[in-house]
Protein backbone atom coordinates (compact mmCIF):
# COMPACT_ATOMS: atom_id res chain seq x y z
CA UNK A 1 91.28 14.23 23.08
CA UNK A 2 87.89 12.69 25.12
CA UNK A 3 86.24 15.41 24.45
CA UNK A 4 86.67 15.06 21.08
CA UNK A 5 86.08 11.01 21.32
CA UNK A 6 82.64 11.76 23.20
CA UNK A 7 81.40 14.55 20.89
CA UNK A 8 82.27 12.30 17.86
CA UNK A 9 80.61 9.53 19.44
CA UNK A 10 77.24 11.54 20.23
CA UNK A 11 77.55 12.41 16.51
CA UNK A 12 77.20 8.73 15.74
CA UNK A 13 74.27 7.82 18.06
CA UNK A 14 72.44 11.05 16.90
CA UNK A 15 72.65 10.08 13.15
CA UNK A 16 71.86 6.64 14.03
CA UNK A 17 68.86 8.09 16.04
CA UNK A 18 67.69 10.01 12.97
CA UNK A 19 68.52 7.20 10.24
CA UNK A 20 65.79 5.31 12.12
CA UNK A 21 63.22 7.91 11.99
CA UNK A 22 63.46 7.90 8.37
CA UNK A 23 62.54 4.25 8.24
CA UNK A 24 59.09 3.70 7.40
CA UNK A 25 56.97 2.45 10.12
CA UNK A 26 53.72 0.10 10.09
CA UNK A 27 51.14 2.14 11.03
CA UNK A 28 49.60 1.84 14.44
CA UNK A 29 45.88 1.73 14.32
CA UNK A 30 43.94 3.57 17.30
CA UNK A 31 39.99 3.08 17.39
CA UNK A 32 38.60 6.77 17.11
CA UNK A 33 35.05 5.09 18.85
CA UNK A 34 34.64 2.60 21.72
CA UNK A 35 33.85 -0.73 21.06
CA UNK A 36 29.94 -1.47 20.27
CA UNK A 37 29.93 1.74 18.50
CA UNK A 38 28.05 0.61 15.77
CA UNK A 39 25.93 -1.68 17.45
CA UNK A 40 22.71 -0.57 18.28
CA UNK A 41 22.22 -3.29 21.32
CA UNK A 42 25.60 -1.91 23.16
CA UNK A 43 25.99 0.83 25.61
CA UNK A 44 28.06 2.97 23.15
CA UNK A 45 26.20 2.56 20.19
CA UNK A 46 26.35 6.09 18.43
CA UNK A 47 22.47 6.56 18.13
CA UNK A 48 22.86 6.65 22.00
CA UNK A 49 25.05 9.14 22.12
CA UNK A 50 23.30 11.54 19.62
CA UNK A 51 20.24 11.38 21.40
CA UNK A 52 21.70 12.29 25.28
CA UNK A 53 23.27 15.38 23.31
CA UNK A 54 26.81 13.67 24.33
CA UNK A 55 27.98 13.89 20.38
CA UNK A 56 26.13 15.75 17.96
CA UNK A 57 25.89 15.90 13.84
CA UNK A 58 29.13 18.20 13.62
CA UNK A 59 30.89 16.12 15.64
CA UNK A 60 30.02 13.22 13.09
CA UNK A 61 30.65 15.63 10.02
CA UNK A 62 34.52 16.61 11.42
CA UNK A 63 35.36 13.54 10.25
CA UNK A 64 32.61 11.99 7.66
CA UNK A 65 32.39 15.29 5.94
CA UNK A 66 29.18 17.52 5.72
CA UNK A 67 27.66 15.35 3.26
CA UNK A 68 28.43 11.94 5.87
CA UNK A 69 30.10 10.35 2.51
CA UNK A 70 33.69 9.65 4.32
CA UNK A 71 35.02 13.08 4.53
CA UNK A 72 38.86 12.86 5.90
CA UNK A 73 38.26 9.50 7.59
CA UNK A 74 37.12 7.96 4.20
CA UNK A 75 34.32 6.04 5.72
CA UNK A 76 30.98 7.12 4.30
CA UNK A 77 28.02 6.57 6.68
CA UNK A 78 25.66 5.30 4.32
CA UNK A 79 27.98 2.14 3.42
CA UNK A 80 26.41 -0.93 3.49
CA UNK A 81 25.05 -2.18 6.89
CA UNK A 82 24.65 1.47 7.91
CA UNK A 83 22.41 4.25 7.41
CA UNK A 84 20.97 3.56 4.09
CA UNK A 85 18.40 6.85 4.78
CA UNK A 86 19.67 8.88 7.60
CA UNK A 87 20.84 11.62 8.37
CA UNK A 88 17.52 13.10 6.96
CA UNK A 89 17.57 16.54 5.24
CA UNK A 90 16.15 19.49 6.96
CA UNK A 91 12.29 19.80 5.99
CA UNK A 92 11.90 16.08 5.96
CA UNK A 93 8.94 16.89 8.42
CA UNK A 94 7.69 19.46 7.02
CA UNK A 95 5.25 18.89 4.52
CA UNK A 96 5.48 22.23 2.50
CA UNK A 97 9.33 21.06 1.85
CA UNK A 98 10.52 19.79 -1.36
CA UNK A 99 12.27 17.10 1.37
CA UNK A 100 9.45 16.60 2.97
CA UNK A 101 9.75 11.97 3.60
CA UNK A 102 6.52 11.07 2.19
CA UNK A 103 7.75 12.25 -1.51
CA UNK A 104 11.45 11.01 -0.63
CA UNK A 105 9.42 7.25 0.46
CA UNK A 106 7.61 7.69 -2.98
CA UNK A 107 10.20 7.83 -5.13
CA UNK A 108 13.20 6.16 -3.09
CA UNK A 109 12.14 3.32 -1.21
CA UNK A 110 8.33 2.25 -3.02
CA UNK A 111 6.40 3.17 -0.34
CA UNK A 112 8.55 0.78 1.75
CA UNK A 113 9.31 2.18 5.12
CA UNK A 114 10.20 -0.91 7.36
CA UNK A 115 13.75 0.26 7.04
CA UNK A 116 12.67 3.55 9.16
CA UNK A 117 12.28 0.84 11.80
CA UNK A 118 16.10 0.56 12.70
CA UNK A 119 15.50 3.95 14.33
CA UNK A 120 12.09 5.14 15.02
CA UNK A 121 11.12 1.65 16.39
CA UNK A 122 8.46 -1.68 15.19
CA UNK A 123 6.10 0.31 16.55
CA UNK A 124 7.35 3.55 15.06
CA UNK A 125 7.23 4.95 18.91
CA UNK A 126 10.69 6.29 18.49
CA UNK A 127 12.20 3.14 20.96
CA UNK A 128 12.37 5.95 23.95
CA UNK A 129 13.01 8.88 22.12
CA UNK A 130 10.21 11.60 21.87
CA UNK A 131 12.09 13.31 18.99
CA UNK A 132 11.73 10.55 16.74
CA UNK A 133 8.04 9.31 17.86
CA UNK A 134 6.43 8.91 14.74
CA UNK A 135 3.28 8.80 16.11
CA UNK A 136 3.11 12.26 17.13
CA UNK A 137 1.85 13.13 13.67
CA UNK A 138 0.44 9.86 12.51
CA UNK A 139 -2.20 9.87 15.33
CA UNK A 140 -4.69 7.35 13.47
CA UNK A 141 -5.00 3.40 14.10
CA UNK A 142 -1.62 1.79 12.38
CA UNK A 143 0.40 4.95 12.52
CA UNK A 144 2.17 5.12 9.54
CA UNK A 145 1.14 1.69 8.35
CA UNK A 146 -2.57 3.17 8.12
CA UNK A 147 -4.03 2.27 5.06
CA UNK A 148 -5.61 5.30 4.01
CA UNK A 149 -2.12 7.02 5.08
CA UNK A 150 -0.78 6.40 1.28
CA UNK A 151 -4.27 6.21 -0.32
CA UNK A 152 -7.81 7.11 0.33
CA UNK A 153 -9.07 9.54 2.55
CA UNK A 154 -10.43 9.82 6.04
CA UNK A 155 -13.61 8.11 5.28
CA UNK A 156 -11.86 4.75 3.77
CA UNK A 157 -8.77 3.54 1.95
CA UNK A 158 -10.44 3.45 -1.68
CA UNK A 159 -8.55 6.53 -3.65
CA UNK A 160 -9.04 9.16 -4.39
CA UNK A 161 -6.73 10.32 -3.69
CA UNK A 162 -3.79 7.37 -4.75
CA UNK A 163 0.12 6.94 -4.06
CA UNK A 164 0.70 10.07 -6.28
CA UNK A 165 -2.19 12.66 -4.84
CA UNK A 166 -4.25 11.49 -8.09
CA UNK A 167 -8.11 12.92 -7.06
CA UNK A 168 -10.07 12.49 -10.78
CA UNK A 169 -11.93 9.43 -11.47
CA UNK A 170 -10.74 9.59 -14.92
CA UNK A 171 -7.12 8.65 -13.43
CA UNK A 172 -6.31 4.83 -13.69
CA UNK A 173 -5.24 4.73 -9.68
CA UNK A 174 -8.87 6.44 -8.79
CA UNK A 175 -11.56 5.12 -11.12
CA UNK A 176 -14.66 3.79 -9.92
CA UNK A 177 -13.44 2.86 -6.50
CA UNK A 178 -15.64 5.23 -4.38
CA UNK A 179 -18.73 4.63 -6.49
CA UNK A 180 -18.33 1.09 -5.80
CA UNK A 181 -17.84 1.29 -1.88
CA UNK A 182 -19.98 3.95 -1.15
CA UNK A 183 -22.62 4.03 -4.15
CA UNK A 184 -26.06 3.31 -3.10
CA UNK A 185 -27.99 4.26 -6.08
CA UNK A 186 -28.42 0.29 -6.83
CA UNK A 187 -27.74 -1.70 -4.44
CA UNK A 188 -26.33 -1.31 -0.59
CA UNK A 189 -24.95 -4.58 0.11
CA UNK A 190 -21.35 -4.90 0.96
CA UNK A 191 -19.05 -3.82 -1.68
CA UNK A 192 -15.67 -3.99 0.13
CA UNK A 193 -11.92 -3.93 -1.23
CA UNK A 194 -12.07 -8.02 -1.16
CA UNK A 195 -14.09 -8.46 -4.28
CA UNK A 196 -11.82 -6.92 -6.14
CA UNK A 197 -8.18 -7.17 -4.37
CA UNK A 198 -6.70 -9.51 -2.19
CA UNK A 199 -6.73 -6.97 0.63
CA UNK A 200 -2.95 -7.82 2.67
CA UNK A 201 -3.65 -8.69 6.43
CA UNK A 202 -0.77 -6.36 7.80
CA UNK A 203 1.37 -3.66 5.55
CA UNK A 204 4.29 -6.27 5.49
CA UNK A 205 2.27 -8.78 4.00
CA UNK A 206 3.96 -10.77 1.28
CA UNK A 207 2.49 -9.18 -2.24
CA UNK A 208 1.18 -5.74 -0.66
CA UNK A 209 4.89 -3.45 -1.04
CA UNK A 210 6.24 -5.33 -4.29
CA UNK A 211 7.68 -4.10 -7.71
CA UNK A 212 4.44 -4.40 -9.64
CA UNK A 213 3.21 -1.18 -10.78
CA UNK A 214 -0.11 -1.31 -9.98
CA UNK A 215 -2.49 -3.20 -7.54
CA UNK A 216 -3.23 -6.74 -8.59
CA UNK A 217 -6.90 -7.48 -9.39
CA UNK A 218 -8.17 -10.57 -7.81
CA UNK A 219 -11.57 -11.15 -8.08
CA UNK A 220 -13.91 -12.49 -5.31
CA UNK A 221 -16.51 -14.85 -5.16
CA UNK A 222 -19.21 -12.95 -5.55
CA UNK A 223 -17.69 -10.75 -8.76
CA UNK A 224 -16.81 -14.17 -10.76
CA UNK A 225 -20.53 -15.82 -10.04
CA UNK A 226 -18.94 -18.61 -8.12
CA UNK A 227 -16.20 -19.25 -10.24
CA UNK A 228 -18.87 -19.55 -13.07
CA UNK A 229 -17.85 -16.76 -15.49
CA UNK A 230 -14.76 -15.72 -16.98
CA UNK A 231 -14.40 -12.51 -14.65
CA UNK A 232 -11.19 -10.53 -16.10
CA UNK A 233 -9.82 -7.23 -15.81
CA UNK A 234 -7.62 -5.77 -18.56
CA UNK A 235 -5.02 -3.09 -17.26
CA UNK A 236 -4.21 -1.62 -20.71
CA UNK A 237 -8.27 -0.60 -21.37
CA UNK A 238 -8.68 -0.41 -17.71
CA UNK A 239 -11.82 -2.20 -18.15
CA UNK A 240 -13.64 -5.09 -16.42
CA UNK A 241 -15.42 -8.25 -18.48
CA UNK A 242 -18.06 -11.10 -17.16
CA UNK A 243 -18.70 -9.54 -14.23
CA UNK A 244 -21.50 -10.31 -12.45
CA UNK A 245 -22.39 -7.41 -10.17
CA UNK A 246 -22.70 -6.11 -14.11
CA UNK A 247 -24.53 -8.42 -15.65
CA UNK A 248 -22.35 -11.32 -16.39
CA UNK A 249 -24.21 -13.97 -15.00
CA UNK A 250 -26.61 -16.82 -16.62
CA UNK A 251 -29.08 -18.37 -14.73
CA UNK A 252 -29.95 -22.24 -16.11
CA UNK A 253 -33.51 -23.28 -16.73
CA UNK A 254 -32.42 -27.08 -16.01
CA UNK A 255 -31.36 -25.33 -12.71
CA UNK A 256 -34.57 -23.52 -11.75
CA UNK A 257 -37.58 -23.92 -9.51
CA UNK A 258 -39.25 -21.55 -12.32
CA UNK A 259 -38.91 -23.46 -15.55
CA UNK A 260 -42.00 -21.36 -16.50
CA UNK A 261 -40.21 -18.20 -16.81
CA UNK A 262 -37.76 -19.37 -19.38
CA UNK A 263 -38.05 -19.00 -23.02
CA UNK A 264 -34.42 -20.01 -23.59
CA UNK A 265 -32.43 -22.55 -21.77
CA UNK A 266 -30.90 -19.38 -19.43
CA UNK A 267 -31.75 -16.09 -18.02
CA UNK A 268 -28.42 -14.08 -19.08
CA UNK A 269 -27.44 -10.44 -18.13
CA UNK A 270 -26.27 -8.33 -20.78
CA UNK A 271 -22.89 -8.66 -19.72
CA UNK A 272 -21.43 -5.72 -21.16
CA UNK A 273 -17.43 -4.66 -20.94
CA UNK A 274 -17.25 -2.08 -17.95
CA UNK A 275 -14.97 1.04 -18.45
CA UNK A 276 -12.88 1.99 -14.86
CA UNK A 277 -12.12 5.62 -15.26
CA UNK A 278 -14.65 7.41 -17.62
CA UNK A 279 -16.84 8.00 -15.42
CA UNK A 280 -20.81 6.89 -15.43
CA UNK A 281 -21.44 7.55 -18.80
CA UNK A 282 -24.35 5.70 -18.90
CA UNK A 283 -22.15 2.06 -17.34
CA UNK A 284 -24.83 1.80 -14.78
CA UNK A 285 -28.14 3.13 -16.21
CA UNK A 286 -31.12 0.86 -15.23
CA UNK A 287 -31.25 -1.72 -18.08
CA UNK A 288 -27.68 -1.77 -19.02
CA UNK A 289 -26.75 -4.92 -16.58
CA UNK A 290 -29.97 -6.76 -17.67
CA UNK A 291 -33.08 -6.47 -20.01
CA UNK A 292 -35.94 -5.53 -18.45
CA UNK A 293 -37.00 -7.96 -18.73
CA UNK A 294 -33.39 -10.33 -18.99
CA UNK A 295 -32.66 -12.05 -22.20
CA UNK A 296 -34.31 -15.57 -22.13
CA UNK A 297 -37.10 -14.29 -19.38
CA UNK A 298 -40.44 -14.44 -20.36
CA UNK A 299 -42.25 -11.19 -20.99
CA UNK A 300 -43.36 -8.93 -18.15
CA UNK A 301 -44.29 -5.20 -18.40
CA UNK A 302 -43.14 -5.06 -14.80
CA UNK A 303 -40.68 -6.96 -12.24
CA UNK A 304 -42.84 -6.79 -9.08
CA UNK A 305 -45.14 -9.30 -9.87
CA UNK A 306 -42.21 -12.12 -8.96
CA UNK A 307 -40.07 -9.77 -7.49
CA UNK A 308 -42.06 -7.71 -4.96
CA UNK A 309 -39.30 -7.38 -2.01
CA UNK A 310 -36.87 -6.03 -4.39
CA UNK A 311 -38.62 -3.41 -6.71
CA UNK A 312 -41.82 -1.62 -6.87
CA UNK A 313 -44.03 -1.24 -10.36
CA UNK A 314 -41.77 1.60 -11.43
CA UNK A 315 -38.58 0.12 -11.56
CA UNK A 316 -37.24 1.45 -8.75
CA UNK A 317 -35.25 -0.83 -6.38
CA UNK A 318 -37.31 -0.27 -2.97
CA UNK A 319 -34.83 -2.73 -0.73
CA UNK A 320 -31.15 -2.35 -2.23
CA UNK A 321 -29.72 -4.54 -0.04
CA UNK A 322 -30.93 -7.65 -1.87
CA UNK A 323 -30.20 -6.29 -5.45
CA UNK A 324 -26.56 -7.79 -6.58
CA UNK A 325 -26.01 -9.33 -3.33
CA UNK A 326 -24.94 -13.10 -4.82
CA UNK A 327 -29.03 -13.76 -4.56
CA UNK A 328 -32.23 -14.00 -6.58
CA UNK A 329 -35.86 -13.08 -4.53
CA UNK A 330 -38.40 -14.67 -6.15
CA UNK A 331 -42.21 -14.92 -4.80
CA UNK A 332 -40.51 -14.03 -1.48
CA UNK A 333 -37.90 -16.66 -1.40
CA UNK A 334 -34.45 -16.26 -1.56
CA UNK A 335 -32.20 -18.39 -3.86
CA UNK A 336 -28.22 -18.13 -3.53
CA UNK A 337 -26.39 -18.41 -6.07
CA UNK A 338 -23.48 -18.70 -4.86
CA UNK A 339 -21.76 -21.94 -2.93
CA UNK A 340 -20.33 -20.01 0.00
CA UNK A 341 -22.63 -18.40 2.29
CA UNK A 342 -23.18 -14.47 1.90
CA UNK A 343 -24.07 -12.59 4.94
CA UNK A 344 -27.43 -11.85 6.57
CA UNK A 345 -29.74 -9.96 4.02
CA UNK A 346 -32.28 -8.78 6.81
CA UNK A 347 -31.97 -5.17 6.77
């Protein structure tokens, strides 16, 4: 009779064991990483472990899935506050690949790379690691910030080539900009990027990585006359107007030390409408800045007579640095004509 009490008695506590298994439970959460793990200032953060070979990328992908979207733990590793552009694809160094970063910074992040920071360091030195030094391939001054990294060429950072690998001068991006920096078939003084752009004092500068879809023109001093003509660039027609390093300037007789010379009340340049990308064709011909002699100049069947340090009796410019330099020689003087001070012309 016990034993049947007791076994009848186990029977109850079992059932009532197993009733209570079938109760759903709250679910207990356990931490898969330590604490800090996604902080790149702690001791565990991740990165830390991926570099000392403790965890590697299939360790991540067992539970975020090959493509690091969530897999089975259903947290993606490009979710916001994360990695926005890591882990990179293979070829992203290799510039044969169809992965190959700079095309993926082209057409992904604008040519903005100061999210590549986060991991390869301010001073893209890899912060310790020699495996993601960037400056192993970008050897030049400004690593990957160089200028002439994402346009220009070893020589300067005027394309060609531009952001896209663009090399013809009839391209929009290219143009004229060589033949204005390096040209010395008129004149030799200074060109530089600052009479035409407002050239950004460091890559992060407000207005240099923006949305626009081209560079902003922003002419200088010297290219609107002092402020004095209507300098303007028109992106449509990619042409340039009342420019004066082209002939859009006007010199007043009520101004002058040579009334004289004047048969109007100004000396004017021809001040013709400047095409960017077709080439010369015949924009920069002696003659097609100014008359020879200018409109409203007296005649002269040469320009060395008042103009000796500049040209010879054939036209030909014998000392280019003081041709479109902001100044007029005359009789061996030298007139500015602009209000801010130009550089030295001794030469």
């Amino acid at each position: 009779m016990m034993r049947k009490r007791y076994i009848g008695l186990l029977l109850i506590l079992g059932l009532a064991v197993f009733s209570g298994c079938l109760d759903k439970k709250d679910s207990v959460s356990v931490s898969t990483h330590p604490e800090g793990w996604s902080e790149q200032a702690s001791a565990d953060f991740h990165g830390s472990a991926l570099l000392d070979k403790s965890l590697n990328e299939e360790n991540c992908q067992s539970c975020h899935g090959a493509d690091y979207l969530g897999g089975s733990s259903g947290l993606s590793c490009y979710s916001a506050g994360c990695h926005s552009h890591y882990p990179h694809p293979m070829g992203f160094a290799n510039s044969n690949s169809g992965d190959f970063h700079a095309d993926y910074i082209s057409e992904n992040l604008r040519w903005d790379i100061g999210s590549c920071q986060s991991c390869h360091g301010t001073d893209y030195a890899g912060n310790g690691a020699p495996e993601k030094n960037c400056l192993t391939c970008h050897q030049t001054a400004g690593g990957p910030e160089a200028c002439n990294l994402c346009h220009g060429n070893s020589e300067n950072a005027a394309p060609p080539s531009d952001l896209y690998g663009n090399m013809a001068n009839t391209d929009k991006a290219v143009g004229a900009h060589q033949a204005h920096l390096t040209g010395d078939t008129w004149s030799t003084f200074a060109n530089q990027c600052m009479n035409c752009h407002t050239v950004p004092a460091a890559y992060s500068a407000p207005g240099h990585i923006d949305d626009t879809p081209h560079a902003e023109v922003n002419f200088s001093n010297l290219a609107t006359f002092d402020g004095q003509s209507a300098t303007a660039y028109n992106s449509d027609a990619s042409s340039c107007a009342n420019v004066y390093c082209h002939g859009g300037f006007e010199f007043k007789k009520d101004e002058s030390q040579y009334p004289w010379a004047y048969t109007e009340d100004a000396i004017s340049g021809n001040n013709p409408t400047l095409y960017w990308n077709v080439g010369n064709a015949g924009q920069t011909l002696c003659g097609s800045c100014h008359g020879l002699p200018p409109a409203g100049h007296i005649t002269a069947q040469t320009c060395d007579g008042c103009h000796a340090g500049v040209v010879d009796a054939n036209f030909n410019i014998i000392n280019k640095y003081l041709h479109i330099n902001g100044k007029v020689d005359v009789f061996g003087t030298q007139l500015d004509l602009l209000t801010k001070p130009l550089a030295s012309t001794e030469r």
